[in-house]
Protein backbone atom coordinates (compact mmCIF):
# COMPACT_ATOMS: atom_id res chain seq x y z
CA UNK A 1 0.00 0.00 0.00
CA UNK A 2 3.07 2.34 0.88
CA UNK A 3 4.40 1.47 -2.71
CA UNK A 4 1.10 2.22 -4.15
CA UNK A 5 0.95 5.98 -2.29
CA UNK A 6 3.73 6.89 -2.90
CA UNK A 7 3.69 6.44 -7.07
CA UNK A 8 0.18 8.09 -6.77
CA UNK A 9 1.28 10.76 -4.50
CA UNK A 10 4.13 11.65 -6.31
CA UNK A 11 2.07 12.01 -9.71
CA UNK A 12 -1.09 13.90 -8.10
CA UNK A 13 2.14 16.44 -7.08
CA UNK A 14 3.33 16.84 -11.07
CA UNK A 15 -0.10 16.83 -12.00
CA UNK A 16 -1.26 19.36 -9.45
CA UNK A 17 1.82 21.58 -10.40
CA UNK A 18 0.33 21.41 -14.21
CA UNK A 19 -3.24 22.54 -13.03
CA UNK A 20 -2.26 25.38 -10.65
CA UNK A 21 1.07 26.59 -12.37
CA UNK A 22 0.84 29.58 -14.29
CA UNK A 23 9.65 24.66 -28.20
CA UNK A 24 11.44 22.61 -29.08
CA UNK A 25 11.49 18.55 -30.48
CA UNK A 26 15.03 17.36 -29.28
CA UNK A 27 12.88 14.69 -27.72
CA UNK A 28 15.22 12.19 -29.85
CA UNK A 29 14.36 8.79 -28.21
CA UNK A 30 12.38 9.51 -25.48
CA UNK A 31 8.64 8.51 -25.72
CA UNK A 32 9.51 5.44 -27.45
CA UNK A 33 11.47 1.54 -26.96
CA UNK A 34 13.37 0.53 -29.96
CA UNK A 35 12.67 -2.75 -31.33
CA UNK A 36 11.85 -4.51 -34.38
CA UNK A 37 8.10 -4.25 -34.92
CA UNK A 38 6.13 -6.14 -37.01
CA UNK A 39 2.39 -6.16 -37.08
CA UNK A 40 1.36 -9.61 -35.61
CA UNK A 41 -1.39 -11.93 -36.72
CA UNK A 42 -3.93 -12.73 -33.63
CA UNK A 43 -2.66 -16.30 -33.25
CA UNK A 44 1.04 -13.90 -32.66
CA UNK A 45 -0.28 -11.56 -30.29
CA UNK A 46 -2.16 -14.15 -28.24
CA UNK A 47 0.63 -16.39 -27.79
CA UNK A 48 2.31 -13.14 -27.00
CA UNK A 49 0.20 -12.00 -24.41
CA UNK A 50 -0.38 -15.90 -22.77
CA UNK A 51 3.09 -15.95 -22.36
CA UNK A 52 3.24 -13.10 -20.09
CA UNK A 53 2.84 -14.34 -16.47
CA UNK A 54 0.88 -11.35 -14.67
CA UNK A 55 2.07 -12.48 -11.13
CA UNK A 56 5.96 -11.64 -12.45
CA UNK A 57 5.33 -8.51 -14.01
CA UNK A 58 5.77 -6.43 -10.80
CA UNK A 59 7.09 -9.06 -8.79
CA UNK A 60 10.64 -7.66 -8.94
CA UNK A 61 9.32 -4.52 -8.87
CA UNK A 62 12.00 -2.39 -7.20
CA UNK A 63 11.49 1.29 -8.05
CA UNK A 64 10.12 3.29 -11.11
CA UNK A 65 11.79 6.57 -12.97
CA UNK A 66 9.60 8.77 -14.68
CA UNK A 67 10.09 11.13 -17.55
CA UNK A 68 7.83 13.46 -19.48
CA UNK A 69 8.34 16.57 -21.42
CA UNK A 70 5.51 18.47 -23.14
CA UNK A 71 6.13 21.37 -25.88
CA UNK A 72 3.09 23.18 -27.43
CA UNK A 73 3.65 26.53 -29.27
CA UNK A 74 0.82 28.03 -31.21
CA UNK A 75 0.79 31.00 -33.74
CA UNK A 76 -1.84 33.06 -35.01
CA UNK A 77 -0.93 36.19 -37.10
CA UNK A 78 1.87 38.09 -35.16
CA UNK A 79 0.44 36.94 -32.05
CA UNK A 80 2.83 33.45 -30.65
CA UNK A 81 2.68 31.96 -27.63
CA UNK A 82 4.61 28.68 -25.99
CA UNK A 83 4.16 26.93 -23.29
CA UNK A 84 6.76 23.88 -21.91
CA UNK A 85 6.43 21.57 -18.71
CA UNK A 86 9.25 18.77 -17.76
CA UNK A 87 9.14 16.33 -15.22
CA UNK A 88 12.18 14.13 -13.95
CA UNK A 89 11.31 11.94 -10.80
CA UNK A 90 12.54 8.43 -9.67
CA UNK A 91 11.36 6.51 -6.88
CA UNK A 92 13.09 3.21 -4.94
CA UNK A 93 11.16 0.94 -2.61
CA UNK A 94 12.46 -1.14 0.06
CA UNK A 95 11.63 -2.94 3.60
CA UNK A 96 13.17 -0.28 5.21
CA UNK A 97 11.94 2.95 2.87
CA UNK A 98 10.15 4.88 0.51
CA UNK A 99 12.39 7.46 -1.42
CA UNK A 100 12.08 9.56 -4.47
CA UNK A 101 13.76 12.64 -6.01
CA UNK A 102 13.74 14.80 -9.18
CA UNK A 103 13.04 18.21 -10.72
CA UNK A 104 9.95 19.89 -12.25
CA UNK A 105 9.71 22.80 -14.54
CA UNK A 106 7.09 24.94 -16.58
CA UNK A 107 8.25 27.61 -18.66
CA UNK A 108 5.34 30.25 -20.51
CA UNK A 109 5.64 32.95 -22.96
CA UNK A 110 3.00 34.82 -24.27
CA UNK A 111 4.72 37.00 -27.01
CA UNK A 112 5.45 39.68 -24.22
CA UNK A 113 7.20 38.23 -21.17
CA UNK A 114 8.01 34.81 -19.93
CA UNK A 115 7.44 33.20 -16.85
CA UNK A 116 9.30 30.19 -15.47
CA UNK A 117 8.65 27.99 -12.26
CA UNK A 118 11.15 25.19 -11.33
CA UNK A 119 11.30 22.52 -8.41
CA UNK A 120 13.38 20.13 -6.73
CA UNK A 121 11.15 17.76 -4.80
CA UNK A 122 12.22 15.00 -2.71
CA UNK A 123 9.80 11.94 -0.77
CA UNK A 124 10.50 9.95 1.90
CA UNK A 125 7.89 7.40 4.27
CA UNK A 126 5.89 10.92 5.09
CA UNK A 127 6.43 13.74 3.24
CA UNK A 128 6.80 15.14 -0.12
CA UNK A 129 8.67 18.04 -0.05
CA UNK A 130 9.32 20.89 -3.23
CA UNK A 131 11.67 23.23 -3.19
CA UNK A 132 10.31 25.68 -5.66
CA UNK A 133 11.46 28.78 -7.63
CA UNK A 134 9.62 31.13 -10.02
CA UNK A 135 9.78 34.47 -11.71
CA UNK A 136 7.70 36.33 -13.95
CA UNK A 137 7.42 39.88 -15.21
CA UNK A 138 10.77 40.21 -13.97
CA UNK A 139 9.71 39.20 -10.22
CA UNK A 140 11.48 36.08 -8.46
CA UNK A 141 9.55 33.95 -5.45
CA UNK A 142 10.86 30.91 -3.94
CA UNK A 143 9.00 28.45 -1.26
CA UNK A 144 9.76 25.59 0.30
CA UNK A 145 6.55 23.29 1.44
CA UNK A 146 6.03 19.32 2.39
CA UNK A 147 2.96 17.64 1.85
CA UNK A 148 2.02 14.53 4.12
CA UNK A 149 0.55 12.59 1.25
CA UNK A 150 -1.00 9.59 3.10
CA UNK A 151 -3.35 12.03 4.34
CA UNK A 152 -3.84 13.46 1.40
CA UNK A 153 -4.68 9.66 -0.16
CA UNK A 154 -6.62 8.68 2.51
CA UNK A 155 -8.67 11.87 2.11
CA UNK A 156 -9.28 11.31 -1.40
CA UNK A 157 -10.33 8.19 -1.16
CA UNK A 158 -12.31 8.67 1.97
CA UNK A 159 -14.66 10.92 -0.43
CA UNK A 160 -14.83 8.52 -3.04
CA UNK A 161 -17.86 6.04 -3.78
CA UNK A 162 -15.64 3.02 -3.13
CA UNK A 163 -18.38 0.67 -1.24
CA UNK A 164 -20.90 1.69 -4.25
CA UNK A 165 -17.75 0.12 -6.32
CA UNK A 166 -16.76 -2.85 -4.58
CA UNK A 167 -19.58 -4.54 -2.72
CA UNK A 168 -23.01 -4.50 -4.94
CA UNK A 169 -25.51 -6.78 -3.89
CA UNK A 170 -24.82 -10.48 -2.98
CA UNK A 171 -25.82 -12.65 -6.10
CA UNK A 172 -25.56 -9.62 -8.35
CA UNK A 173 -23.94 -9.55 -11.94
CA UNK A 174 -19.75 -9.32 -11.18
CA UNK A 175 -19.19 -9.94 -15.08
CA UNK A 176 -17.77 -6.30 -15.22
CA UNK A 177 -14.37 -7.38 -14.41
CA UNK A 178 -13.51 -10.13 -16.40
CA UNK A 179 -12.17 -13.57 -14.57
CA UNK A 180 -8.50 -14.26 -14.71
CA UNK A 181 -9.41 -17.29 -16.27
CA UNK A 182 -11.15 -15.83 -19.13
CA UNK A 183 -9.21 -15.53 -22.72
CA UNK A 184 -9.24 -12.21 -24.52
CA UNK A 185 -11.09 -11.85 -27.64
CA UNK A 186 -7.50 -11.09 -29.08
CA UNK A 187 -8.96 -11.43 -33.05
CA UNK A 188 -12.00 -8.94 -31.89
CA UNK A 189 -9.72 -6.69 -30.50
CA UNK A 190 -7.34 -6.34 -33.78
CA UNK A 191 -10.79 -6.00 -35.38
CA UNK A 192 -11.72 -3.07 -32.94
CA UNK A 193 -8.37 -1.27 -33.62
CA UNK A 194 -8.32 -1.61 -37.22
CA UNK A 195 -11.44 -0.16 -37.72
CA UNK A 196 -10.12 2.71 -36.28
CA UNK A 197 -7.26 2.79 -38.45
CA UNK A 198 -4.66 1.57 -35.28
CA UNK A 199 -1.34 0.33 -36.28
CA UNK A 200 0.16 -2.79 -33.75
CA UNK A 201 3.41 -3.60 -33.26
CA UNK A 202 5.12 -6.56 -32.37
CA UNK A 203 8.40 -7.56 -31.43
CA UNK A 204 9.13 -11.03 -29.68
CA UNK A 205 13.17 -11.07 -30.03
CA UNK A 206 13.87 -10.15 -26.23
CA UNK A 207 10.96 -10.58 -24.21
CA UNK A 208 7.54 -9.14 -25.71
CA UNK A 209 7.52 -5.32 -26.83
CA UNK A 210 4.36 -3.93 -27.96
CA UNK A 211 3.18 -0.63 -29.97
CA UNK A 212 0.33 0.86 -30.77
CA UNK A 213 -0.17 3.85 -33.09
CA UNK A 214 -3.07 6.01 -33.66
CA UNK A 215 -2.92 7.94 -37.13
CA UNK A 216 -4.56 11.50 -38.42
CA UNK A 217 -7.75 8.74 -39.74
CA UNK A 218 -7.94 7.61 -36.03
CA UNK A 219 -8.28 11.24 -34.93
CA UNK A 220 -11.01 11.86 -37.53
CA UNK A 221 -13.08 8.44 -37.12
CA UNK A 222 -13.35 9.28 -33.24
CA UNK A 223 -14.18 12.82 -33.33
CA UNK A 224 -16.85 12.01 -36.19
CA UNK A 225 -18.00 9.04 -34.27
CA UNK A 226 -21.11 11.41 -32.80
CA UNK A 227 -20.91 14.13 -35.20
CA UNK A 228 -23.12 15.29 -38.14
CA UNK A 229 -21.31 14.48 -41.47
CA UNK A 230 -22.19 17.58 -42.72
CA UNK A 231 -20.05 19.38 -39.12
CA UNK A 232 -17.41 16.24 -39.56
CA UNK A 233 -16.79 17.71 -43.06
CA UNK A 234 -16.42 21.21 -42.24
CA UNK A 235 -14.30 20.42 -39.48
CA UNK A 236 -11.90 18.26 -41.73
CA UNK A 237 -11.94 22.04 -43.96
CA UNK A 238 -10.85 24.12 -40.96
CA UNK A 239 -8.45 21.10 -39.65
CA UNK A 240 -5.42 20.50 -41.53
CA UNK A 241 -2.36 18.07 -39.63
CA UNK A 242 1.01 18.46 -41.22
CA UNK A 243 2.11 15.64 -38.86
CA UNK A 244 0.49 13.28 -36.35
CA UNK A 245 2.63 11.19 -34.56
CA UNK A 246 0.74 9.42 -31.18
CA UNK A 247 2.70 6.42 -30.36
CA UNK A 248 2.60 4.08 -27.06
CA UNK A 249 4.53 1.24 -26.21
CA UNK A 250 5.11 -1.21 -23.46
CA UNK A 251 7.55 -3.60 -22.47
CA UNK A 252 8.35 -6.87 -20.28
CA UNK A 253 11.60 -8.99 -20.54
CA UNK A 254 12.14 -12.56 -21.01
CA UNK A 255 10.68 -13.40 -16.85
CA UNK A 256 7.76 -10.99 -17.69
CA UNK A 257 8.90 -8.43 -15.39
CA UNK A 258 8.01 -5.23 -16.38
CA UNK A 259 10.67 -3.01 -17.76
CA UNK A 260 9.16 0.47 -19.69
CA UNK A 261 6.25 1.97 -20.65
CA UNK A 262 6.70 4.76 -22.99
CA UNK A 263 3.98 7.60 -24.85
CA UNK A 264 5.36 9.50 -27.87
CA UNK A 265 2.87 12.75 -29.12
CA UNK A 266 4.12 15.01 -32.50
CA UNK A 267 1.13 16.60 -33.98
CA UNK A 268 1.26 20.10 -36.15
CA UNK A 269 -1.98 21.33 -37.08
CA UNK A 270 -3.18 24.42 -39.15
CA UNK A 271 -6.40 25.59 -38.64
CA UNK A 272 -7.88 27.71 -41.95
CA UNK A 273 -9.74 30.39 -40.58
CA UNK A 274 -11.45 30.92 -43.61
CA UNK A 275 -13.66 28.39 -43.54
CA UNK A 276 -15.26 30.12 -40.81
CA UNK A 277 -17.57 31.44 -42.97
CA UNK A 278 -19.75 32.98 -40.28
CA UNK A 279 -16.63 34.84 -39.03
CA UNK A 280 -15.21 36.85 -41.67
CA UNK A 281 -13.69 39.57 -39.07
CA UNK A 282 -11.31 36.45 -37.36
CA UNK A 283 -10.52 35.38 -40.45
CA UNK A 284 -9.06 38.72 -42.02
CA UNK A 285 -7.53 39.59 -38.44
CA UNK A 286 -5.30 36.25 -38.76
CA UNK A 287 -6.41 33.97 -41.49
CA UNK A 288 -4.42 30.89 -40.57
CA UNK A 289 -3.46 29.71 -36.91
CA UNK A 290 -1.23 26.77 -36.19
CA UNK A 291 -0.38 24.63 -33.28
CA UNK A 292 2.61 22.24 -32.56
CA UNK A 293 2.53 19.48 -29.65
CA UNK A 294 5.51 17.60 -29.20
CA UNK A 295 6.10 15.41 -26.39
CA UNK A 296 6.71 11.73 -23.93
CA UNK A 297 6.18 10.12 -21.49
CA UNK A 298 8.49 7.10 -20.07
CA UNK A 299 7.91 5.07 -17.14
CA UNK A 300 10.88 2.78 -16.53
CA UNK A 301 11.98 0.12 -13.80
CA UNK A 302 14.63 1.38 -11.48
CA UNK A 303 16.66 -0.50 -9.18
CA UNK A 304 18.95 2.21 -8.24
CA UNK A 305 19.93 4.07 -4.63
CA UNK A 306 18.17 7.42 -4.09
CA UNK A 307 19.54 9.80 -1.35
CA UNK A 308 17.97 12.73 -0.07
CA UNK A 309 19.34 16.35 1.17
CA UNK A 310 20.69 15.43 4.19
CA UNK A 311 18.73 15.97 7.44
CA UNK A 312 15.09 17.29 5.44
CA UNK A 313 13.06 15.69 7.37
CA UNK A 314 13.91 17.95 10.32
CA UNK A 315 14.34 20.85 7.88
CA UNK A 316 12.24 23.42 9.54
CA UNK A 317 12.42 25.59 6.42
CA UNK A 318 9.95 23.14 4.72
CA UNK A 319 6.86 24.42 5.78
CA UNK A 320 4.16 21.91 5.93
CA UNK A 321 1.07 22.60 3.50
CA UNK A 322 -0.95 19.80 3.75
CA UNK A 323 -3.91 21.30 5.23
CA UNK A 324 -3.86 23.88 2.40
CA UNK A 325 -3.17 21.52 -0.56
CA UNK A 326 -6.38 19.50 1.16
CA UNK A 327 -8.17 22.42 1.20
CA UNK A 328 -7.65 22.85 -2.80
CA UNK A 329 -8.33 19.04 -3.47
CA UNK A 330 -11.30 19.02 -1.52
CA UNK A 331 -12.80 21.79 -4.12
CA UNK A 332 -11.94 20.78 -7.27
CA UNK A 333 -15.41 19.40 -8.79
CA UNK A 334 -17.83 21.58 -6.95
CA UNK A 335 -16.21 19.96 -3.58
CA UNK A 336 -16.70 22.10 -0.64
CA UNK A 337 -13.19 21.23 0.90
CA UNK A 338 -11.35 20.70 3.19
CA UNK A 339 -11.94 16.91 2.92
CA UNK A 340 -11.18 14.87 5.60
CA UNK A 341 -8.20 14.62 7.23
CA UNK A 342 -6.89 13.03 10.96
C-alpha cells in the first residue's frame, strides 16, 4: 500500500503543479522503446500476451523513474505563444523505505514576457517536499513546502464512492471485471483497432515489446463518431495536420517483469480560418493559426539508490502545507473542501 501511495502521490504532485502553475522537439528517443516491430497476426499476439505471467510482471518490482516533457507553441498572425512543462522523478522501494527525487519545470511565454517555475522535490515514508522557484514579469519567489501525502490519499479516497464500487448486492452480476481465467477476444480486438485505423506492433526477439499507433484517420473516425457528417466535413476544412505522430509502447523482458512503458505525441496542425464562414472579421484579423505538440512520457523500472538532502526531514524551512493543498483538493469538482483529514 506504501508502494502504491507513494507512485500516486508523487504524480497527483506533477499533476497538481500542471493545473495550478501559471519549443522545441530534441525529444530524440524519449517517448519510445526501440525494437523490431512487425504487425502480428492474432494467433502472434495471443501467444504473446499468454506468455506473459501477470504475477511476475511487478514481482521484482523495485522502483520506477519517470520522464515526461511536453512542448506546445501556437501561432496566429503576429500573435505566438509557448508553453513547456518537464518532469524528472525516480522513486526506490524497500523494507526499510520509501524514497524519491527529481526536478519539475514549466516555462510560458505569451509574445510579451516569460514566466518560469522550477522545483526540486524530494519523498521519503511521510512527506513530499518541493523546493520551488519562479519568476515572472521580472519578479522572483521561492518556497519551500512538504505535503504529508498519506493524508492526502486517505482523504481522497475517503470521499470517493468506493463501497458503491466494490460490494453490490450479494448474487448480483460481477461480469464487469472479467475472470482471470477468461481468454481475450484477441482477433476482436485487432478488429476493434483496425477499424479505427490503429497500427500494432510486435516484437518477440527479447521478451515481448508492444506498440500501438493512432494515425490523423484515427483522430477523424473518433471525433466524427457522434458528429453530423455535414459538421465532420467542415471540421476536416478548418483542420489540416502536417504531422500526427501518437505512439505508445510497453515492455516486459524474457521473466515478464516489467521493464518500460513509454507515450510518444508530434502533432502540427493548421487551422484555416477561412472556412469560418460565419466569421469573416477572425478570419481577415489572422487567417491561418497553427499549433505544434511535441512530447513523452516514459515510465521505466529502477533498481537504483536514491539519497535525499541530508537531514530534510527535520528541515524546519519546509513548511508543511498539507492542510492547504487538502483544502484545494477538496474543491476541485464543486467539492466544498477541506476533505477529511486526521
Amino acid at each position: 500500500m506504501k508502494k502504491f501511495l507513494a507512485v500516486i502521490a508523487s504524480a497527483s504532485l506533477a499533476v497538481t503543479m500542471f493545473a495550478f502553475t501559471a519549443c522545441d522537439n530534441g525529444n530524440g528517443d524519449k517517448g519510445t522503446i526501440k525494437g523490431d516491430y512487425k504487425e502480428p497476426t492474432a494467433d502472434e499476439l495471443q501467444t504473446a500476451l499468454e506468455s506473459i505471467d501477470d504475477e511476475k510482471v511487478l514481482a521484482s518490482f523495485k522502483g520506477v523513474e519517470f520522464g515526461a516533457k511536453l512542448d506546445m507553441a501556437t501561432k496566429s498572425g503576429d500573435t505566438k505563444s509557448e508553453f513547456n512543462i518537464n518532469l524528472d522523478y525516480k522513486l526506490a522501494f524497500s523494507e526499510e523505505a520509501i524514497l524519491g527525487s527529481g526536478n519539475f519545470g514549466v516555462k510560458t511565454n505569451d509574445g510579451k514576457q516569460t514566466s518560469e517555475l522550477t522545483a526540486s522535490t524530494y519523498l521519503d515514508s511521510t512527506y513530499v517536499y518541493a523546493d520551488v522557484k519562479g519568476s515572472a514579469a521580472g519578479q522572483t519567489a521561492d518556497m519551500k513546502a512538504k505535503i504529508e501525502y498519506g493524508e492526502i490519499i486517505e482523504g481522497i479516497i475517503g470521499q470517493l464512492p468506493i463501497s458503491e464500487i466494490t460490494e453490490g448486492e450479494e448474487g448480483g452480476n460481477t461480469d464487469i471485471v472479467p475472470t482471470p481465467d477468461e481468454t481475450p477476444d484477441v482477433a476482436g480486438m485487432i478488429a476493434m483497432l483496425k477499424d479505427y485505423k490503429f497500427n500494432i506492433g510486435l516484437d518477440s526477439s527479447a521478451g515481448y515489446k508492444f506498440k500501438l499507433s493512432a494515425t490523423e484517420e484515427t483522430f477523424w473516425l473518433i471525433a466524427g463518431e457522434d458528429m453530423p457528417d455535414d459538421q465532420l466535413a467542415a471540421m476536416k476544412l478548418l483542420m489540416k495536420f502536417n504531422s500526427f505522430v501518437f505512439d505508445i509502447y510497453f515492455a516486459v523482458d524474457e521473466q515478464s517483469a516489467f521493464t518500460q512503458m513509454s507515450m510518444k505525441v508530434d502533432i502540427d496542425m493548421v487551422m484555416d480560418m477561412s472556412a469560418l464562414g460565419g466569421m469573416p472579421m477572425a478570419a481577415a484579423a489572422a487567417p491561418e493559426m497553427s499549433m505544434k505538440i511535441s512530447g513523452y512520457v516514459d515510465v521505466k523500472a529502477f533498481d537504483g539508490a536514491i539519497t535525499l538532502p541530508e537531514g530534510i526531514a527535520g528541515d524546519t524551512s519546509y513548511v508543511d502545507k498539507t492542510e492547504d493543498f487538502g483544502a484545494i483538493i477538496g474543491g476541485i469538482g464543486g467539492g466544498n473542501g477541506p476533505f477529511y483529514l486526521n
